[in-house]
PDB file of N, CA and C in Angstrom:
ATOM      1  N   UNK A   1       0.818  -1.184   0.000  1.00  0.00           N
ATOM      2  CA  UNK A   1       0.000   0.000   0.000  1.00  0.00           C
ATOM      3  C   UNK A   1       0.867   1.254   0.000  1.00  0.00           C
ATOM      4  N   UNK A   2       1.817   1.520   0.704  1.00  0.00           N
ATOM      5  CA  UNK A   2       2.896   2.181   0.723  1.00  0.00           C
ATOM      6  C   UNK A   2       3.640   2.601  -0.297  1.00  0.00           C
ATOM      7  N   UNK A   3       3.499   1.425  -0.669  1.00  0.00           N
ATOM      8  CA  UNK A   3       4.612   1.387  -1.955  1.00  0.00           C
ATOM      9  C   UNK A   3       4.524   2.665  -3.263  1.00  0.00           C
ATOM     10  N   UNK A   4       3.258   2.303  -3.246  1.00  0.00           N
ATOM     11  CA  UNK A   4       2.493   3.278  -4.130  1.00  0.00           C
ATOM     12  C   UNK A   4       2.849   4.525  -4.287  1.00  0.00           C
ATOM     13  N   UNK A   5       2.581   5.400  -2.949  1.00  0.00           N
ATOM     14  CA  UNK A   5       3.231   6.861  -2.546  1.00  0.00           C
ATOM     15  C   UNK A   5       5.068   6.770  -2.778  1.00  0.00           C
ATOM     16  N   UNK A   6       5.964   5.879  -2.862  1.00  0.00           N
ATOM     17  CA  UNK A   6       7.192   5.793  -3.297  1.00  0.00           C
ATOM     18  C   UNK A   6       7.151   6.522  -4.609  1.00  0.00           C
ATOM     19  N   UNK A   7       6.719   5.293  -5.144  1.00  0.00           N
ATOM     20  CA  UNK A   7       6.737   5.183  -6.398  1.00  0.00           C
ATOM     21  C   UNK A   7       6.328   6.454  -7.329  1.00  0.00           C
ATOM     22  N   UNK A   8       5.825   7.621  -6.673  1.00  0.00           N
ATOM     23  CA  UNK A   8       5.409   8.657  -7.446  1.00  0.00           C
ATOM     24  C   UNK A   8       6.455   9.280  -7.880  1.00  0.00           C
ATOM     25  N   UNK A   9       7.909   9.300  -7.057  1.00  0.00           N
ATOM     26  CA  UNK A   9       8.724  10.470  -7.407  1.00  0.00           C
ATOM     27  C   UNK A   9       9.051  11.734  -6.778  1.00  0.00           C
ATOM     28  N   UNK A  10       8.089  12.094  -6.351  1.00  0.00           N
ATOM     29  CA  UNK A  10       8.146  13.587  -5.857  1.00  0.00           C
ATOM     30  C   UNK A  10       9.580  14.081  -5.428  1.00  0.00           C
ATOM     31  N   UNK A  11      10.664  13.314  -4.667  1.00  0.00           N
ATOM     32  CA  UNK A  11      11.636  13.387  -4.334  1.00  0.00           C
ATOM     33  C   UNK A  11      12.486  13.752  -5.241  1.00  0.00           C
ATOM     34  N   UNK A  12      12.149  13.838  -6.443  1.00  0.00           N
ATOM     35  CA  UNK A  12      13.495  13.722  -7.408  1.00  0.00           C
ATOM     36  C   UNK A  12      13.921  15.515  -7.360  1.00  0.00           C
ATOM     37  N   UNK A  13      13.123  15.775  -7.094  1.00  0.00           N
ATOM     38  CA  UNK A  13      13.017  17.135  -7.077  1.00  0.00           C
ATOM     39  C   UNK A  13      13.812  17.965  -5.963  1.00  0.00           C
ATOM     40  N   UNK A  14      13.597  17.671  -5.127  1.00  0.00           N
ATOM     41  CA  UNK A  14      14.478  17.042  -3.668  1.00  0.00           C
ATOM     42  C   UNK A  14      16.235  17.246  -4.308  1.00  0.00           C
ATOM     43  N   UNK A  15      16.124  16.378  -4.989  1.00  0.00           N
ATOM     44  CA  UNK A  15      17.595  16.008  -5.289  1.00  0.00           C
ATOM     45  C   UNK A  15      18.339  16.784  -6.007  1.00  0.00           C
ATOM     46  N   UNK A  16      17.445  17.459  -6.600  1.00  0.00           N
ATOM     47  CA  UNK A  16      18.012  18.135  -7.811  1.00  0.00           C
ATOM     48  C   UNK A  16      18.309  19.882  -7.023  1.00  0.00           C
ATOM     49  N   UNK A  17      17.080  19.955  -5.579  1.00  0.00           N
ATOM     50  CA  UNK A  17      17.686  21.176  -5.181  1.00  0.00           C
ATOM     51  C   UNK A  17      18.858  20.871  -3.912  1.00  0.00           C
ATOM     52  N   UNK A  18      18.850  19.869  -3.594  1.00  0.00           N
ATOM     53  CA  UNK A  18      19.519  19.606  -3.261  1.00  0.00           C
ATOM     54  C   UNK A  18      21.370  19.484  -3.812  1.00  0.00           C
ATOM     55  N   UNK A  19      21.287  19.406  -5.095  1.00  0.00           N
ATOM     56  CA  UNK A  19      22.885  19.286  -5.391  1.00  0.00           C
ATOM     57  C   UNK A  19      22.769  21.141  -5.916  1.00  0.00           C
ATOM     58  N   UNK A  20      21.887  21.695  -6.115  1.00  0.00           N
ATOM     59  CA  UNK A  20      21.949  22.937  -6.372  1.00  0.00           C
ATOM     60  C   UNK A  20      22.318  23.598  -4.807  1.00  0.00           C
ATOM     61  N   UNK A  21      22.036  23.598  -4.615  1.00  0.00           N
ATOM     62  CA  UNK A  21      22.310  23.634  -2.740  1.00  0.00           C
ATOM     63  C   UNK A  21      23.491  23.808  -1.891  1.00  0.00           C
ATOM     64  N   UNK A  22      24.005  22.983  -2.437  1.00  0.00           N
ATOM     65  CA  UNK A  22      24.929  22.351  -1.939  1.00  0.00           C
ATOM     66  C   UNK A  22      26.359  23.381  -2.607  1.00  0.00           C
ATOM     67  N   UNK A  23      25.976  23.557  -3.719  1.00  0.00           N
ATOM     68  CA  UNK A  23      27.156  25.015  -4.024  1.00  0.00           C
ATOM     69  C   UNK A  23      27.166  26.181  -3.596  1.00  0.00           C
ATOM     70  N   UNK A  24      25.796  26.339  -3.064  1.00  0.00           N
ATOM     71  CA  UNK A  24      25.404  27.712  -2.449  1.00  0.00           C
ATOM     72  C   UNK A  24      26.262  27.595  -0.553  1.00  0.00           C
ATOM     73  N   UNK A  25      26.073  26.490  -0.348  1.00  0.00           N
ATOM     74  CA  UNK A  25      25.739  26.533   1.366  1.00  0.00           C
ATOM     75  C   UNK A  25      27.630  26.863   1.145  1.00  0.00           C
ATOM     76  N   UNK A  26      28.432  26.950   0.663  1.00  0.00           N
ATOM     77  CA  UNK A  26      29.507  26.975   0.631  1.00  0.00           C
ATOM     78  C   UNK A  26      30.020  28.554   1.141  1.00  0.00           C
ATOM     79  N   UNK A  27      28.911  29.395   0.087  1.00  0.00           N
ATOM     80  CA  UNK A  27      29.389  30.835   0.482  1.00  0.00           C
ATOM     81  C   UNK A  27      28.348  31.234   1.565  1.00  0.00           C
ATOM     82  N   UNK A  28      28.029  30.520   2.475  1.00  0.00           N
ATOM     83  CA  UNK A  28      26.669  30.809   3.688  1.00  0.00           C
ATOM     84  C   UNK A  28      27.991  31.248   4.622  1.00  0.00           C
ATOM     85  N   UNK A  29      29.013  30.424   4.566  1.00  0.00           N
ATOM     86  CA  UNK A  29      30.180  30.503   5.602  1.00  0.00           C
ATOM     87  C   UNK A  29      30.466  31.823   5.996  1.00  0.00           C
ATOM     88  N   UNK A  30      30.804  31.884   7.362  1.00  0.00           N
ATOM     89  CA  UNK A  30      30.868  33.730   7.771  1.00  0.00           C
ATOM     90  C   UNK A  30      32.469  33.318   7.499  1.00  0.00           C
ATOM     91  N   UNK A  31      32.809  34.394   6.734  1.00  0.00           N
ATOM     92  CA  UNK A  31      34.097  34.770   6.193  1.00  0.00           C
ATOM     93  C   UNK A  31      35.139  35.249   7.165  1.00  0.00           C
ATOM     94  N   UNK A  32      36.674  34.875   7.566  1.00  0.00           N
ATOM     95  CA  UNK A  32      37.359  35.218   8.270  1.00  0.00           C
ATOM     96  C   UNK A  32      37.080  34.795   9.697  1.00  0.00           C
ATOM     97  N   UNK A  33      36.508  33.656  10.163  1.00  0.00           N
ATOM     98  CA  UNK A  33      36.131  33.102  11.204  1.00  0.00           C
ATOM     99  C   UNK A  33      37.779  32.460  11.822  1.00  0.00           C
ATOM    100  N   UNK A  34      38.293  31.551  10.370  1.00  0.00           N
ATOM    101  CA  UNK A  34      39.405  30.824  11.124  1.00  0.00           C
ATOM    102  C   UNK A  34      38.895  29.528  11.575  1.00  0.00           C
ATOM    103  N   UNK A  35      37.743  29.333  11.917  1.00  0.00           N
ATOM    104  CA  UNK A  35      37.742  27.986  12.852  1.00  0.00           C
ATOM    105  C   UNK A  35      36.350  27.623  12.014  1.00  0.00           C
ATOM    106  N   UNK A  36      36.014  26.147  11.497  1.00  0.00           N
ATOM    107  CA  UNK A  36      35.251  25.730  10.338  1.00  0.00           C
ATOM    108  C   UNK A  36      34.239  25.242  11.232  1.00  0.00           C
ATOM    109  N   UNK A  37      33.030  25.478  11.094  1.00  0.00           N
ATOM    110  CA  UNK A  37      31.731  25.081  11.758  1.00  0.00           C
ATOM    111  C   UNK A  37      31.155  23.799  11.943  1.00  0.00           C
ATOM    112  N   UNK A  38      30.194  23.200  12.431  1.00  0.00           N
ATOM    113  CA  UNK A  38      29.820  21.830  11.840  1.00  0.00           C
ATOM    114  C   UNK A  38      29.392  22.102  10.385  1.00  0.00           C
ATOM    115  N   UNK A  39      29.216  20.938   9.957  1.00  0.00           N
ATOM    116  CA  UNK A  39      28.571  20.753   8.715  1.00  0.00           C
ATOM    117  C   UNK A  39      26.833  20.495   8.487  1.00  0.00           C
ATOM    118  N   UNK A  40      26.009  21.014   8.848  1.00  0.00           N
ATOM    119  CA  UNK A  40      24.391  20.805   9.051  1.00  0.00           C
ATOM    120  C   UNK A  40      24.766  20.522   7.784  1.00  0.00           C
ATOM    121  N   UNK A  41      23.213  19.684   7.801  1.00  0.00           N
ATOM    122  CA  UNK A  41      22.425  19.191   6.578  1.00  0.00           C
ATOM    123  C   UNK A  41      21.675  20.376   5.465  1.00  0.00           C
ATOM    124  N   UNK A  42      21.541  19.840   4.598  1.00  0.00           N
ATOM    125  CA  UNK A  42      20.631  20.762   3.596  1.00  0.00           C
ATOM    126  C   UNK A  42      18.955  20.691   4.381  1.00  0.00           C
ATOM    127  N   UNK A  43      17.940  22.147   3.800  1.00  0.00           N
ATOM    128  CA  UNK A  43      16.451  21.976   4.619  1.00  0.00           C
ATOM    129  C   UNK A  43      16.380  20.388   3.511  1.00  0.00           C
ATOM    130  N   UNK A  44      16.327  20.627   2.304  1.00  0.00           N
ATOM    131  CA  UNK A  44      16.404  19.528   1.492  1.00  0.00           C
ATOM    132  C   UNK A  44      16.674  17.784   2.353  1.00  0.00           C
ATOM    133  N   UNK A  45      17.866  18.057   2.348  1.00  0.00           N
ATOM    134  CA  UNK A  45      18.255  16.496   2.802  1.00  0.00           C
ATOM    135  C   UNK A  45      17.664  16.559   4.294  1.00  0.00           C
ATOM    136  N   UNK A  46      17.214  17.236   4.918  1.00  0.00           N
ATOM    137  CA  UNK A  46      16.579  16.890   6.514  1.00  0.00           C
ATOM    138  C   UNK A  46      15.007  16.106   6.119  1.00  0.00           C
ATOM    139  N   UNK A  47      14.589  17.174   5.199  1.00  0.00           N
ATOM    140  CA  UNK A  47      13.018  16.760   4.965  1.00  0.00           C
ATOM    141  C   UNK A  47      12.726  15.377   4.186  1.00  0.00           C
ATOM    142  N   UNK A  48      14.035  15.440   3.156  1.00  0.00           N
ATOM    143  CA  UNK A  48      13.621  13.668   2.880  1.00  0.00           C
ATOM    144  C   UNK A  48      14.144  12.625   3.860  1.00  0.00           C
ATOM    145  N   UNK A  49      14.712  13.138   4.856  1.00  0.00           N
ATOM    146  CA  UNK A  49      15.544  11.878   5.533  1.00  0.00           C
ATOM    147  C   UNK A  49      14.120  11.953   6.795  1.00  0.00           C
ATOM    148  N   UNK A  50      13.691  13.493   7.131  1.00  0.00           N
ATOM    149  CA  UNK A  50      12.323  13.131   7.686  1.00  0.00           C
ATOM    150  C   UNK A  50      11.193  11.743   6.792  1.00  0.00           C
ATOM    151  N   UNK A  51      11.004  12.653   5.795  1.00  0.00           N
ATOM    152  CA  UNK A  51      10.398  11.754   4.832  1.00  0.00           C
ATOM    153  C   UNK A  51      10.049  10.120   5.038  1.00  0.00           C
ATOM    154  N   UNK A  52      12.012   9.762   4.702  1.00  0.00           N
ATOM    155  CA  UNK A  52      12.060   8.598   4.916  1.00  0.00           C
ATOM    156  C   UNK A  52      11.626   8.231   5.247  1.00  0.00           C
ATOM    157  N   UNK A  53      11.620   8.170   7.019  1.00  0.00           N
ATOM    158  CA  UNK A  53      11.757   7.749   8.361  1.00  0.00           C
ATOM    159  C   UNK A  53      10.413   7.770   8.392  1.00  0.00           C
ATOM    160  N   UNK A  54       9.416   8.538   7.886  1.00  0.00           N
ATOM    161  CA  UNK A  54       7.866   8.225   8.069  1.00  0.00           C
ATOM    162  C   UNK A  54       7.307   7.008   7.492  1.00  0.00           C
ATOM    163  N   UNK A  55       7.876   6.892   6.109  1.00  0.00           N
ATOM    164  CA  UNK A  55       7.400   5.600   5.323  1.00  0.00           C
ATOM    165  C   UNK A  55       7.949   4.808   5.652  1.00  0.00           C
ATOM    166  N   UNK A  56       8.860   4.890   6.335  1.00  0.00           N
ATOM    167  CA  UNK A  56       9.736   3.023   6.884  1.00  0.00           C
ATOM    168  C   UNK A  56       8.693   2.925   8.232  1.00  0.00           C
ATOM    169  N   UNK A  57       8.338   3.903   9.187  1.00  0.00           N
ATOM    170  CA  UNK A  57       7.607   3.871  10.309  1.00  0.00           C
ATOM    171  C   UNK A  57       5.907   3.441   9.719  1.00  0.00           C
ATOM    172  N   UNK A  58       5.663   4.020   8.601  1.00  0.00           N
ATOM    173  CA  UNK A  58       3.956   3.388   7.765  1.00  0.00           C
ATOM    174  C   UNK A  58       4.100   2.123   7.370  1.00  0.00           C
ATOM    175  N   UNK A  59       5.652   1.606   7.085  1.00  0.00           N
ATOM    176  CA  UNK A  59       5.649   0.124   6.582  1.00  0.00           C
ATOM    177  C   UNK A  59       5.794  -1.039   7.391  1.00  0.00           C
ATOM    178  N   UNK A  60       6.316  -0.491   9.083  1.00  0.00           N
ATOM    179  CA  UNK A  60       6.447  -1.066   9.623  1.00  0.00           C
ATOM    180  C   UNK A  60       5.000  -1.518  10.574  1.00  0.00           C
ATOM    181  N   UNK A  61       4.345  -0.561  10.458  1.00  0.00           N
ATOM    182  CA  UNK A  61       2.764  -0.360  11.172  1.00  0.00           C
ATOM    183  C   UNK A  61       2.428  -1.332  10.634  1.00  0.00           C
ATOM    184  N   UNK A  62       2.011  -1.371   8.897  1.00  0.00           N
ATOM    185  CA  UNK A  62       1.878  -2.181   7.966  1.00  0.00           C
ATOM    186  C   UNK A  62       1.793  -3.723   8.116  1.00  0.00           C
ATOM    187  N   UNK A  63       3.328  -4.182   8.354  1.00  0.00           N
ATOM    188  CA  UNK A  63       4.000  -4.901   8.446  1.00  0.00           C
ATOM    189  C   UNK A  63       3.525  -5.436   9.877  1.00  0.00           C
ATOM    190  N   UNK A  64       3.020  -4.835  11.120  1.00  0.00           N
ATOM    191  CA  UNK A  64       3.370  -5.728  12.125  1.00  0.00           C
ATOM    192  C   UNK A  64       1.459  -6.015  12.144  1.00  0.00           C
ATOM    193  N   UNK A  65       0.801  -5.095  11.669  1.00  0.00           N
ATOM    194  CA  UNK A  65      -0.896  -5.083  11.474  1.00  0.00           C
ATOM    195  C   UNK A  65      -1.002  -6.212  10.526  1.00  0.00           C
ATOM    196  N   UNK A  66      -0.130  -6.971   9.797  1.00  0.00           N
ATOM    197  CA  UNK A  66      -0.261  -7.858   9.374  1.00  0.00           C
ATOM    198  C   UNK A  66      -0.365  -9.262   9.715  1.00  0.00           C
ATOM    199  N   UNK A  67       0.921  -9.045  10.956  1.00  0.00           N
ATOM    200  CA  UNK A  67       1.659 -10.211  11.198  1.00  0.00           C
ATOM    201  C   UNK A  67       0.261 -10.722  12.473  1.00  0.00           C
ATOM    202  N   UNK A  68      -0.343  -9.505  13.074  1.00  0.00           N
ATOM    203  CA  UNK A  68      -1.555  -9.612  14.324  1.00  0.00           C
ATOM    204  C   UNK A  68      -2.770 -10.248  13.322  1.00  0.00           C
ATOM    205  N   UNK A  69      -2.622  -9.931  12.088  1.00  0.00           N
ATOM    206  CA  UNK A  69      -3.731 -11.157  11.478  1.00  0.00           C
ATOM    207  C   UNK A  69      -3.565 -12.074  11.466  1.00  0.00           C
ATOM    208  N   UNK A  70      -2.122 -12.818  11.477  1.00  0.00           N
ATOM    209  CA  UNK A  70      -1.735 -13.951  11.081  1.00  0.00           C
ATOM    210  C   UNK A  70      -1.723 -14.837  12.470  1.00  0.00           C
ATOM    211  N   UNK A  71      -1.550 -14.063  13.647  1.00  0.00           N
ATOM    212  CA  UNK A  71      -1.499 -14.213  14.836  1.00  0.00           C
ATOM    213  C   UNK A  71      -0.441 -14.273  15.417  1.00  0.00           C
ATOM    214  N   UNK A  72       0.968 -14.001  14.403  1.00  0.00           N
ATOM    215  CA  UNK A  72       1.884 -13.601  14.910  1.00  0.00           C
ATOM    216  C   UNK A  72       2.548 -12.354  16.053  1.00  0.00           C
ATOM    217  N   UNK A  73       1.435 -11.799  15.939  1.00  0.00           N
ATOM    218  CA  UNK A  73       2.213 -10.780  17.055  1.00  0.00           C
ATOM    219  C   UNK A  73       0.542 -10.081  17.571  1.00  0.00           C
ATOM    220  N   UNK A  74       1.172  -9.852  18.885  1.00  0.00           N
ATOM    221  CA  UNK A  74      -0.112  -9.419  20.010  1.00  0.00           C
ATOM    222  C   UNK A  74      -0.392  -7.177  19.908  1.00  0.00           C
ATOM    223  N   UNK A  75      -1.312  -7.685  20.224  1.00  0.00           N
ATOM    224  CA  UNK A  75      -2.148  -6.347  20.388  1.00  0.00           C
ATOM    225  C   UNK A  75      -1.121  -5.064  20.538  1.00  0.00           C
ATOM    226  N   UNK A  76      -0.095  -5.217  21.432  1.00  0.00           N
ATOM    227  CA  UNK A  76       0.069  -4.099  21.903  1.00  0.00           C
ATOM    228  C   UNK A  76       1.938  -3.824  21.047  1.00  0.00           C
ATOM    229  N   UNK A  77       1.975  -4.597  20.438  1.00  0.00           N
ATOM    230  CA  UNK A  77       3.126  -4.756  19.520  1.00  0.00           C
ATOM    231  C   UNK A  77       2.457  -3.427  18.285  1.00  0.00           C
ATOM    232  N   UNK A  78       1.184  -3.901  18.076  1.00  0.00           N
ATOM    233  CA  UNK A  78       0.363  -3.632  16.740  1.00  0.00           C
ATOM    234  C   UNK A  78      -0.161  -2.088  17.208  1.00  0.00           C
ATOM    235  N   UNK A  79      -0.238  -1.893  18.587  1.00  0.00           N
ATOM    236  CA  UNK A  79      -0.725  -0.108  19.205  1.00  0.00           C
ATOM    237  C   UNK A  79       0.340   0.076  19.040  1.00  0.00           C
ATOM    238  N   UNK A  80       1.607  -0.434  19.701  1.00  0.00           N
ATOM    239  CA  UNK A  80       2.660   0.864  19.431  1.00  0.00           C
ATOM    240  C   UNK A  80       2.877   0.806  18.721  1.00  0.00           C
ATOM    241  N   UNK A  81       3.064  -0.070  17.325  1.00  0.00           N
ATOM    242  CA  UNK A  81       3.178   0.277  15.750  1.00  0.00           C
ATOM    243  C   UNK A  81       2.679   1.582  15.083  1.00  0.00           C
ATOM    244  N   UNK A  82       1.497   1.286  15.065  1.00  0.00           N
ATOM    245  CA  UNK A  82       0.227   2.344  14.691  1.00  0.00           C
ATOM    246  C   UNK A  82       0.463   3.479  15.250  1.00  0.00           C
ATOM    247  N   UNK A  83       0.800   3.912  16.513  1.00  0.00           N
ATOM    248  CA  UNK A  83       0.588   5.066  17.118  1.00  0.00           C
ATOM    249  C   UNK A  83       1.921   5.688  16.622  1.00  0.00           C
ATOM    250  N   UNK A  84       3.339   4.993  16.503  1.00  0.00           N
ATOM    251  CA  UNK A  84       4.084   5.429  15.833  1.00  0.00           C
ATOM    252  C   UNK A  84       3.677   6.156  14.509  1.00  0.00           C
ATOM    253  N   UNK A  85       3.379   4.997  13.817  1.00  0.00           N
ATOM    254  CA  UNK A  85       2.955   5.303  12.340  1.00  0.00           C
ATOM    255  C   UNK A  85       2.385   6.942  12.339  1.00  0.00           C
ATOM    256  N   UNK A  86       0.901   6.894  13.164  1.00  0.00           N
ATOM    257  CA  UNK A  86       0.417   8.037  13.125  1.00  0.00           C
ATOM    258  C   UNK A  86       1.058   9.321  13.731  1.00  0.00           C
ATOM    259  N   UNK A  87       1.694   9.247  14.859  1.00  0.00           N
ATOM    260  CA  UNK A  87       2.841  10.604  14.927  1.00  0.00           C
ATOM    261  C   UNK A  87       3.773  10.742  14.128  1.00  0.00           C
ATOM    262  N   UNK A  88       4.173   9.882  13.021  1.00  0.00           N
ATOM    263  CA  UNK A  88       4.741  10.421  12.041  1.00  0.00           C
ATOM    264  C   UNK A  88       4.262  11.053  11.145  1.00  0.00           C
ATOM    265  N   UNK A  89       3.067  10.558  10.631  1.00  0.00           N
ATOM    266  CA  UNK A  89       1.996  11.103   9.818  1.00  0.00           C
ATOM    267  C   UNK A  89       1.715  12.284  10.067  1.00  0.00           C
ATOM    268  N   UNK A  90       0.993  13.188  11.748  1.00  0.00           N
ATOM    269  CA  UNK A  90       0.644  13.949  12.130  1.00  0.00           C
ATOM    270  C   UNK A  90       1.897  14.861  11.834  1.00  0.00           C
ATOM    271  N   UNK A  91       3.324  14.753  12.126  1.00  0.00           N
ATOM    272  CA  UNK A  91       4.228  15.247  11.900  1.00  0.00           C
ATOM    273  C   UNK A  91       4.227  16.140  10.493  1.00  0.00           C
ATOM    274  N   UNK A  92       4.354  14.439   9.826  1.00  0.00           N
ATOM    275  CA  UNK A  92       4.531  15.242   8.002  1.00  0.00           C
ATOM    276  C   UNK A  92       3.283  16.163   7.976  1.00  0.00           C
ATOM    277  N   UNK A  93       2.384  15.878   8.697  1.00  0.00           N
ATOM    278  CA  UNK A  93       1.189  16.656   8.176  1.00  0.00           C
ATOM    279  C   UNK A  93       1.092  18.278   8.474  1.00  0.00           C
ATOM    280  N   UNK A  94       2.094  18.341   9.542  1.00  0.00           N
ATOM    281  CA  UNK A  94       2.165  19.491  10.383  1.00  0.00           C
ATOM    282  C   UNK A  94       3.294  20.518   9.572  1.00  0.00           C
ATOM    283  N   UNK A  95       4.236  19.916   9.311  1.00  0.00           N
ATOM    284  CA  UNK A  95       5.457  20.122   8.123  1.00  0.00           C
ATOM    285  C   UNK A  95       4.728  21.318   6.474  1.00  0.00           C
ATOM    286  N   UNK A  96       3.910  19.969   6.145  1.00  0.00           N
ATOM    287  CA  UNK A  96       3.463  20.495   4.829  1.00  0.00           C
ATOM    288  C   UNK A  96       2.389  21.839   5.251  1.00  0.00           C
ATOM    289  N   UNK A  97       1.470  21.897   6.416  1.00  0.00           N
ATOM    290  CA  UNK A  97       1.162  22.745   6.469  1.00  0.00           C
ATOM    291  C   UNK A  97       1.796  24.062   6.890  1.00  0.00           C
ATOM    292  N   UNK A  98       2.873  24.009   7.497  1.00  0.00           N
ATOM    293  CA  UNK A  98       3.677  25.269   7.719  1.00  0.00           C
ATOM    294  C   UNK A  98       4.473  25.987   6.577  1.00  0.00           C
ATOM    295  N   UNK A  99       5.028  25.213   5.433  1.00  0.00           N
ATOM    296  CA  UNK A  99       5.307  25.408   4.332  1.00  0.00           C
ATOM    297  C   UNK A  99       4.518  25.782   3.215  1.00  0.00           C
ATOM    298  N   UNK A 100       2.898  24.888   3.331  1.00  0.00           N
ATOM    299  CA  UNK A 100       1.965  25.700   2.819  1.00  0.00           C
ATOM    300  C   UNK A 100       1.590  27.562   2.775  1.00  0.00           C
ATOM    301  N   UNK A 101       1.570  27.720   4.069  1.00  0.00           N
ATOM    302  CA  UNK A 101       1.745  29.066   4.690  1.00  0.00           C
ATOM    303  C   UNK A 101       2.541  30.026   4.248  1.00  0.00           C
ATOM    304  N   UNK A 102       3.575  29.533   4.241  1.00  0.00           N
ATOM    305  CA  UNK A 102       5.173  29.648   4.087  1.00  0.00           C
ATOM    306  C   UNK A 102       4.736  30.491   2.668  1.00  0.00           C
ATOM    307  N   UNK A 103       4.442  29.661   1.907  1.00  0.00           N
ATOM    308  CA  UNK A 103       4.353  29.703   0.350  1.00  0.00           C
ATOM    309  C   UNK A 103       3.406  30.959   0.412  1.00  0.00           C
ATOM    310  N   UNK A 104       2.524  30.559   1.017  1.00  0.00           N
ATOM    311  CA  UNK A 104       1.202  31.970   0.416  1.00  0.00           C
ATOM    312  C   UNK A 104       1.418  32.825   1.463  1.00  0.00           C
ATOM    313  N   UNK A 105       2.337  33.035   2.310  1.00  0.00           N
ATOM    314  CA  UNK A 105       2.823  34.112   3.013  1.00  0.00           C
ATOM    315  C   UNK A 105       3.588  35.156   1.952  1.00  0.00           C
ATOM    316  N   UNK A 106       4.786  34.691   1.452  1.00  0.00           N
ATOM    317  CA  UNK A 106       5.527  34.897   0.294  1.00  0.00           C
ATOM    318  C   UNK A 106       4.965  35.362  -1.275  1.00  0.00           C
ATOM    319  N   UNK A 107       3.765  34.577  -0.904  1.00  0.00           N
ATOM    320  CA  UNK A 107       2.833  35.135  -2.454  1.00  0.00           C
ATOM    321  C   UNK A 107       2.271  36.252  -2.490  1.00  0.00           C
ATOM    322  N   UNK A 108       1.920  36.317  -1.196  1.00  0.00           N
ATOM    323  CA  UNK A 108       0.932  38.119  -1.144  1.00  0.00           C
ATOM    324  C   UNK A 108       2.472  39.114  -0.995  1.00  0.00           C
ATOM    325  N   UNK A 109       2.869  38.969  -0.767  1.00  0.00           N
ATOM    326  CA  UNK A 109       3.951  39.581  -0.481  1.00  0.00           C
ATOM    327  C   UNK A 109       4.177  40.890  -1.845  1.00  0.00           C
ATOM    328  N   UNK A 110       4.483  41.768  -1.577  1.00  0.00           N
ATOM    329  CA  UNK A 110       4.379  42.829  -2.561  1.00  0.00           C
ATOM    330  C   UNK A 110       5.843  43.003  -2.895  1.00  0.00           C
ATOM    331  N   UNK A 111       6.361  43.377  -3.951  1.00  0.00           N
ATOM    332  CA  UNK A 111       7.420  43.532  -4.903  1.00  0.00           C
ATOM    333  C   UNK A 111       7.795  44.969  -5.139  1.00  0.00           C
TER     334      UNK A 111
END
């Protein structure tokens, strides 16, 4: 079921600002420091590695809601699955709506 939402792609996009990115974050550096900072991640590479971590957490829900049909695994294996699953969900969901915002904050925005 999962699989499906993979399979669309959307990420590629991801990638592509991501290596664009990645030449920029170079001159972000405060100049004449002397001493080299950590290295953070791109917003890019945080949000798909968020990403990830949601659909491996939906596959694993998946995966163990399965195994409680089969009678392999008990009730409360299958709640904390799920409840995972869904605070990840609620997460991404919380994500896209702040960026939604984000966007039509920026749109009215006058020039």
């Amino acid at each position: 079921m999962i699989d499906a939402i993979q399979s669309i792609g959307a990420f590629s996009a991801v990638k592509e600002t991501e290596a664009a990115g990645s030449s920029s974050s170079a001159s972000l550096a405060t100049p004449g420091t002397g001493a080299a900072a950590p290295q953070a991640g791109s917003f890019a590479e945080v949000l798909g590695n968020m990403t990830t971590d949601a659909i491996r957490s939906v596959k694993s829900a998946e995966g163990v809601s399965l195994q409680a049909i089969r009678g392999e695994a008990n009730t409360r294996e299958v709640v904390d699955a799920v409840m995972s699953a869904e605070q990840s969900l609620q997460t991404a969901i919380a994500i896209r709506d702040k960026v939604v915002t984000a966007y039509l904050e920026i749109a009215r925005m006058q020039i």
